[in-house]
PDB file of N, CA and C in Angstrom:
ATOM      1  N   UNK A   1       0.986   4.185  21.930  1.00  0.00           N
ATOM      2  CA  UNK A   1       1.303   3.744  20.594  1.00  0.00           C
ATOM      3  C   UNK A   1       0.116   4.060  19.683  1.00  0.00           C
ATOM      4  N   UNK A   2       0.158   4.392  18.354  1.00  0.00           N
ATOM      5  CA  UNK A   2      -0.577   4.457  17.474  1.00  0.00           C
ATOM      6  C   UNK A   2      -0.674   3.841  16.209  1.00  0.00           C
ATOM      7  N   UNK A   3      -1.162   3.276  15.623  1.00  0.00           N
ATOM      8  CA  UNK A   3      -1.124   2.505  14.126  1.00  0.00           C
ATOM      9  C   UNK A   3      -2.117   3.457  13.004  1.00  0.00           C
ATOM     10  N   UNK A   4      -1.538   3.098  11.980  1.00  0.00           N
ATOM     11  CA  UNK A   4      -1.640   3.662  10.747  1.00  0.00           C
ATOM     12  C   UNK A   4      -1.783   2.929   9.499  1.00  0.00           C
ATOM     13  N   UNK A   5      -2.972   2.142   8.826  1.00  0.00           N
ATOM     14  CA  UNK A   5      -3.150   1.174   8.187  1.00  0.00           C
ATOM     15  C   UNK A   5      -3.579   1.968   6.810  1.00  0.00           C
ATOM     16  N   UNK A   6      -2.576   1.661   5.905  1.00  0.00           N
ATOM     17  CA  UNK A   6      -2.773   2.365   4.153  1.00  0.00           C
ATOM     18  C   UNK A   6      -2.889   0.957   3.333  1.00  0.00           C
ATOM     19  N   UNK A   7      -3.778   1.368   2.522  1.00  0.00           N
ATOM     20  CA  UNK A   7      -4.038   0.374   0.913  1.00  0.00           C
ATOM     21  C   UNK A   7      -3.300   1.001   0.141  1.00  0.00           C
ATOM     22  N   UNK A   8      -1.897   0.681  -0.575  1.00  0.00           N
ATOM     23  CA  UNK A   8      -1.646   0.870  -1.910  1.00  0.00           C
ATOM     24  C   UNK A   8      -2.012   0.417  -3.044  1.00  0.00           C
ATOM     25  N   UNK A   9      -2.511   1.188  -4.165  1.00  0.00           N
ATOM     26  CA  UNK A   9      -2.440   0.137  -5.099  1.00  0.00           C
ATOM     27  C   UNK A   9      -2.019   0.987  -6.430  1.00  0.00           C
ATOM     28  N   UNK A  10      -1.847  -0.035  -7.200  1.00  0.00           N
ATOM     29  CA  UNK A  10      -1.130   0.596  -8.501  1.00  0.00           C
ATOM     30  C   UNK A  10      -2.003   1.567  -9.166  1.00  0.00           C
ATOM     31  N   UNK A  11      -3.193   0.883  -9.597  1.00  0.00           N
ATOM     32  CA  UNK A  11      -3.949   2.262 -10.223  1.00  0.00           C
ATOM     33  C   UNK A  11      -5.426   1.192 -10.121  1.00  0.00           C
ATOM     34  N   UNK A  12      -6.337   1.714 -10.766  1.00  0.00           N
ATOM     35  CA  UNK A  12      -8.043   1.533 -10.583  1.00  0.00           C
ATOM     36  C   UNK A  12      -8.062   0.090 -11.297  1.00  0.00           C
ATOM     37  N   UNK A  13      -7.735   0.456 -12.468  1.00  0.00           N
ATOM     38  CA  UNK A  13      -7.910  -1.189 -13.483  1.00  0.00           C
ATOM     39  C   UNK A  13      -6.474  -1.491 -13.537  1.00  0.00           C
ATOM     40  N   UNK A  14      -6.654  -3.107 -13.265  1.00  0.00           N
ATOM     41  CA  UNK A  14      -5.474  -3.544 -13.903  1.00  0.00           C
ATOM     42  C   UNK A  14      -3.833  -2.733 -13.223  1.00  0.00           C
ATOM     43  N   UNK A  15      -2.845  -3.609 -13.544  1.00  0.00           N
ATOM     44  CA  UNK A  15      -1.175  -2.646 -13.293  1.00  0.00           C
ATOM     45  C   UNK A  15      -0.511  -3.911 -11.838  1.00  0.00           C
ATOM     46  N   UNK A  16       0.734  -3.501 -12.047  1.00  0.00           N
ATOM     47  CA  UNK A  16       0.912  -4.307 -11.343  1.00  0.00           C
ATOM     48  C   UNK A  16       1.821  -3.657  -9.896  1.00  0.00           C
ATOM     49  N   UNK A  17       2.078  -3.900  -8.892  1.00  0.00           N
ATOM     50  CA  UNK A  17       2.602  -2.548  -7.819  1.00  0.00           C
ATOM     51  C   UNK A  17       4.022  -2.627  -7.915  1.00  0.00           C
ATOM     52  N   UNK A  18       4.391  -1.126  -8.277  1.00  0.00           N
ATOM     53  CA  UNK A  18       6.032  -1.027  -9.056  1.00  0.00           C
ATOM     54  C   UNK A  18       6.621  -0.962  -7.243  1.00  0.00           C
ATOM     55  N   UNK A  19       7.930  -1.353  -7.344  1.00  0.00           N
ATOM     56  CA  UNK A  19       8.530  -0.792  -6.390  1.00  0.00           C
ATOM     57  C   UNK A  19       9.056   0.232  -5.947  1.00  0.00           C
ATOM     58  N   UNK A  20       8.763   1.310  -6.993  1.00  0.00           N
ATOM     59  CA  UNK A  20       9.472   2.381  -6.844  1.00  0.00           C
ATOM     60  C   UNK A  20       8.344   3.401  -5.864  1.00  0.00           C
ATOM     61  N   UNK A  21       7.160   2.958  -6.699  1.00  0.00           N
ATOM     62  CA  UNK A  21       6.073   3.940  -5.887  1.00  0.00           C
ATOM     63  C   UNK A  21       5.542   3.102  -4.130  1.00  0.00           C
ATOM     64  N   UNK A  22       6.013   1.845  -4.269  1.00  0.00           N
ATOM     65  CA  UNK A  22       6.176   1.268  -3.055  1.00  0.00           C
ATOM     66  C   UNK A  22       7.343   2.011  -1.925  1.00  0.00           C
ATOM     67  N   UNK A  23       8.638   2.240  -2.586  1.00  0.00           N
ATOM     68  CA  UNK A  23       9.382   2.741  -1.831  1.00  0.00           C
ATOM     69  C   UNK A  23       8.583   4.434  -1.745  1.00  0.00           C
ATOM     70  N   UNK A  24       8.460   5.045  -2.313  1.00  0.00           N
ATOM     71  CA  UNK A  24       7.880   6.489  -2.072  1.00  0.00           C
ATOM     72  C   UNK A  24       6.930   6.647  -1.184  1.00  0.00           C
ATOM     73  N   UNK A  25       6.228   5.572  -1.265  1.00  0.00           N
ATOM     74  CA  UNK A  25       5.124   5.940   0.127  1.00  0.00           C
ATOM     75  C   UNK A  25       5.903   5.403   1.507  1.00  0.00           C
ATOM     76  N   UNK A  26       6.434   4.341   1.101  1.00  0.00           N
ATOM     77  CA  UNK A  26       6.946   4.043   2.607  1.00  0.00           C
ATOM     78  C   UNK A  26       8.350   5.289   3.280  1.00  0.00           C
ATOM     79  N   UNK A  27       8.918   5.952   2.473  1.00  0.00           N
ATOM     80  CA  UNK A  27       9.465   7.559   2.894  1.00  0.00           C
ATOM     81  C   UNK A  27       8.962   8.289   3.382  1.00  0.00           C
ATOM     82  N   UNK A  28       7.641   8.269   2.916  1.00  0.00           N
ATOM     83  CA  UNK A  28       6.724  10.028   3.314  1.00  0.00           C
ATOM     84  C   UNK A  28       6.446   9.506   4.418  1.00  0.00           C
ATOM     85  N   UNK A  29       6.197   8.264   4.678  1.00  0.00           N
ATOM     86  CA  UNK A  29       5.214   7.893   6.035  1.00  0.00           C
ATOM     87  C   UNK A  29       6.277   7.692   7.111  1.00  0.00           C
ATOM     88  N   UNK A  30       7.352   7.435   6.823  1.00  0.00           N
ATOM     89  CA  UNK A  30       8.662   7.445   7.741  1.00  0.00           C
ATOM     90  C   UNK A  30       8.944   8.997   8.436  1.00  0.00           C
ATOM     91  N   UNK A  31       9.060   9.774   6.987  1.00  0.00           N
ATOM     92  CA  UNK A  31       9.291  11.364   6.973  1.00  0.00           C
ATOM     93  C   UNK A  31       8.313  11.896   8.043  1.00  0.00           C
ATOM     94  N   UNK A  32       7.142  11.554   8.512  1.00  0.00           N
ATOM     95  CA  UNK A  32       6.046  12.045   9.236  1.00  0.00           C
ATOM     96  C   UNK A  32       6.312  10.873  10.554  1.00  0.00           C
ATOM     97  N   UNK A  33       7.193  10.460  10.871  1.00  0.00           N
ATOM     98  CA  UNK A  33       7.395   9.488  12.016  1.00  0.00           C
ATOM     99  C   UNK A  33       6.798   8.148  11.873  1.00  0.00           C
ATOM    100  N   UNK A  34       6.416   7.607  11.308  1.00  0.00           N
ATOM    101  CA  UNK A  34       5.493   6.755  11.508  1.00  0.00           C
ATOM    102  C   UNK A  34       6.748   5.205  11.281  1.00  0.00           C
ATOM    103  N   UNK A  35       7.004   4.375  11.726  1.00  0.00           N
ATOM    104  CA  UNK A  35       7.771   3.282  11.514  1.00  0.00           C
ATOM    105  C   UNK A  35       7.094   2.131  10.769  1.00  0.00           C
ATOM    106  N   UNK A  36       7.341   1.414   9.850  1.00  0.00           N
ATOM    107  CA  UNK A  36       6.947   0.317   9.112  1.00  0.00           C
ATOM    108  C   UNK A  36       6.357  -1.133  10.130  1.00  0.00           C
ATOM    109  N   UNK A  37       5.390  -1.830  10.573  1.00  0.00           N
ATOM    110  CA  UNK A  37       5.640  -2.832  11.362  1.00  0.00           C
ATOM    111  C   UNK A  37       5.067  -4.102  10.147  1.00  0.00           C
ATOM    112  N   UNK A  38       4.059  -3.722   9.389  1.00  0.00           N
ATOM    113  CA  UNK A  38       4.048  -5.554   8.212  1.00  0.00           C
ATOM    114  C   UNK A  38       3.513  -4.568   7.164  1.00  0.00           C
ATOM    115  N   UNK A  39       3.179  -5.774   6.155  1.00  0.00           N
ATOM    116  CA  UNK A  39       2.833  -5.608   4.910  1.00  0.00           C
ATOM    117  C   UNK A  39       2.165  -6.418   4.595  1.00  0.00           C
ATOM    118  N   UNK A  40       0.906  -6.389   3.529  1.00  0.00           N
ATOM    119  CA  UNK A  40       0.071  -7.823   3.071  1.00  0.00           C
ATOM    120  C   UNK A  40       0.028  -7.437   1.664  1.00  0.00           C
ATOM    121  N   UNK A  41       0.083  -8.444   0.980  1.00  0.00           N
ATOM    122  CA  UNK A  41      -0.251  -8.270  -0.264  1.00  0.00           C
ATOM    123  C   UNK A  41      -1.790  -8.728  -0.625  1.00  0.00           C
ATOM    124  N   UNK A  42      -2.066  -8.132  -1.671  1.00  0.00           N
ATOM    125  CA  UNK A  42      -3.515  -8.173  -1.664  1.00  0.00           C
ATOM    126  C   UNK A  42      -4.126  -8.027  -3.570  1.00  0.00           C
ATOM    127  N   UNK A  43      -4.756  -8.525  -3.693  1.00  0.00           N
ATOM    128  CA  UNK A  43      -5.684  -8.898  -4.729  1.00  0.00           C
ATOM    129  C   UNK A  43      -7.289  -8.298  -4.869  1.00  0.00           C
ATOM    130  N   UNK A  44      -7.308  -7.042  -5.935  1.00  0.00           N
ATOM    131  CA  UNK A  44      -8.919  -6.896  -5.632  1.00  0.00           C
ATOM    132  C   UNK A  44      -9.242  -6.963  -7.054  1.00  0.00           C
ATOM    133  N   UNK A  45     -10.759  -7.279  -7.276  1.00  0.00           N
ATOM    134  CA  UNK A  45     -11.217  -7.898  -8.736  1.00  0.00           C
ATOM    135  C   UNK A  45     -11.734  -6.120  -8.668  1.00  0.00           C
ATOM    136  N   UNK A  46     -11.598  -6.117  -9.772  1.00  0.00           N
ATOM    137  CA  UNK A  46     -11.676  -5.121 -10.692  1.00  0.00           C
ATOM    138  C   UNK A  46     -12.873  -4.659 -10.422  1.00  0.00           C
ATOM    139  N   UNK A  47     -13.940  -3.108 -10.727  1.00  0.00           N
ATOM    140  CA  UNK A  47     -15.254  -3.096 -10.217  1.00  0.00           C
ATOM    141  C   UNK A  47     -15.852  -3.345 -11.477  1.00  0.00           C
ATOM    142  N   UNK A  48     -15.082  -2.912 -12.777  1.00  0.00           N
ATOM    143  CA  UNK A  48     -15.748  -3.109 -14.459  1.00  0.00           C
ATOM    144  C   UNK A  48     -14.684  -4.174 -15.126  1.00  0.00           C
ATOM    145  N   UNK A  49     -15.500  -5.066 -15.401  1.00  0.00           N
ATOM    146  CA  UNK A  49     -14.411  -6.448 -16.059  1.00  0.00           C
ATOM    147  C   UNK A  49     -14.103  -7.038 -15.200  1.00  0.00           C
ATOM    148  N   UNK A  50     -13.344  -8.460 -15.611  1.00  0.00           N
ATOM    149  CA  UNK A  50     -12.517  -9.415 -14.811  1.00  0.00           C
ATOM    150  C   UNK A  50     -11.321  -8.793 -14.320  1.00  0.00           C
ATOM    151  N   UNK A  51     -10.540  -8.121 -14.412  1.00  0.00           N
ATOM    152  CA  UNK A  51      -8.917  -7.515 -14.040  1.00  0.00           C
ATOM    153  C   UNK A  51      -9.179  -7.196 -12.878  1.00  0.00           C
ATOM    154  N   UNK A  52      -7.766  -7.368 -12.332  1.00  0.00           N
ATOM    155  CA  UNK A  52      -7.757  -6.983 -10.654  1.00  0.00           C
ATOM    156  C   UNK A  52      -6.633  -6.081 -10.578  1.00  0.00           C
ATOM    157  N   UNK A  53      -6.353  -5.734  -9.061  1.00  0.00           N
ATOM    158  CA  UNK A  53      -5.570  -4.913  -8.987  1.00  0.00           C
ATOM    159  C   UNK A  53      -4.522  -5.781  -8.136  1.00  0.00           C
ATOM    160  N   UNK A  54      -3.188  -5.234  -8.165  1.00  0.00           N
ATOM    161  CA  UNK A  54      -2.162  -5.797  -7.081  1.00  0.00           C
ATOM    162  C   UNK A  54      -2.145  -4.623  -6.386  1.00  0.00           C
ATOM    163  N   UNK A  55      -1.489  -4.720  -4.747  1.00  0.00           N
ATOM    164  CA  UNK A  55      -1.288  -3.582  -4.041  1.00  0.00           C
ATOM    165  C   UNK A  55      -1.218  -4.699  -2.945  1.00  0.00           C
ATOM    166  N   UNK A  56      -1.055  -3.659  -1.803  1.00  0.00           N
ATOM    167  CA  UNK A  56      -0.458  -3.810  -0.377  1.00  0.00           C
ATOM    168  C   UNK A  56      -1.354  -3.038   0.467  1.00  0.00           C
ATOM    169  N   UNK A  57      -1.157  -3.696   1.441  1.00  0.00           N
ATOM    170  CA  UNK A  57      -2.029  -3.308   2.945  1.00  0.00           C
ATOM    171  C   UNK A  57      -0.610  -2.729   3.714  1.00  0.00           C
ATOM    172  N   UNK A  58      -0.628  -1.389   4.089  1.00  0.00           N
ATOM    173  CA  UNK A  58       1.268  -1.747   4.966  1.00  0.00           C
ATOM    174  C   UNK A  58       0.511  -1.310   6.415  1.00  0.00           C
ATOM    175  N   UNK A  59       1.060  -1.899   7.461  1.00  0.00           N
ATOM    176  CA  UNK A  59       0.573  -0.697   8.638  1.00  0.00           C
ATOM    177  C   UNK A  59       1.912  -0.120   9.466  1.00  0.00           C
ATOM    178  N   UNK A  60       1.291   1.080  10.149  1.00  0.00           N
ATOM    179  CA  UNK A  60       2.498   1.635  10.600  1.00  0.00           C
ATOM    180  C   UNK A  60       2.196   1.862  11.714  1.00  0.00           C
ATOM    181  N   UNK A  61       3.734   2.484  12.819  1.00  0.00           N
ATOM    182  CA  UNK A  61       3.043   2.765  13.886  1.00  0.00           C
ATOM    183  C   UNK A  61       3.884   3.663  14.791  1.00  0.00           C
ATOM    184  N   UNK A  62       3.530   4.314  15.601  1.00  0.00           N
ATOM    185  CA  UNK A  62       4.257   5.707  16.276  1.00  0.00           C
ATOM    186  C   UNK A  62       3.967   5.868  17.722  1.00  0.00           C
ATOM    187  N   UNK A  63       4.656   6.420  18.197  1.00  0.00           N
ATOM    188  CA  UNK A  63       4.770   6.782  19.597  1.00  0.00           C
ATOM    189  C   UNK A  63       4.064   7.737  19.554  1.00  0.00           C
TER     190      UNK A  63
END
């Protein structure tokens, strides 16, 4: 078995994580075998200013 751990996130400053570009990555990574096993949601403070980012931790995993 193998795992495959990606950070999405919407963009650098600020945004919030659309579902559409959520569904697009989780295709390509299917498209290349890889199966979905969790997801985390996640919060990072911004590196300039207070704003953070939304995004996801997903991991995957393959034979």
């Amino acid at each position: 078995m193998e795992y495959k751990v990606v950070e999405l996130r919407e963009g650098l400053i600020g945004g919030k994580m659309s579902a559409k570009k959520l569904e697009k990555e989780l295709n390509r990574y299917a498209a290349d075998g890889w199966r979905y096993k969790s997801m985390t949601s996640l919060d990072i403070k911004g590196r300039m200013g207070p704003g953070g980012v939304e995004g996801v931790v997903i991991v995957f995993e393959r034979d």
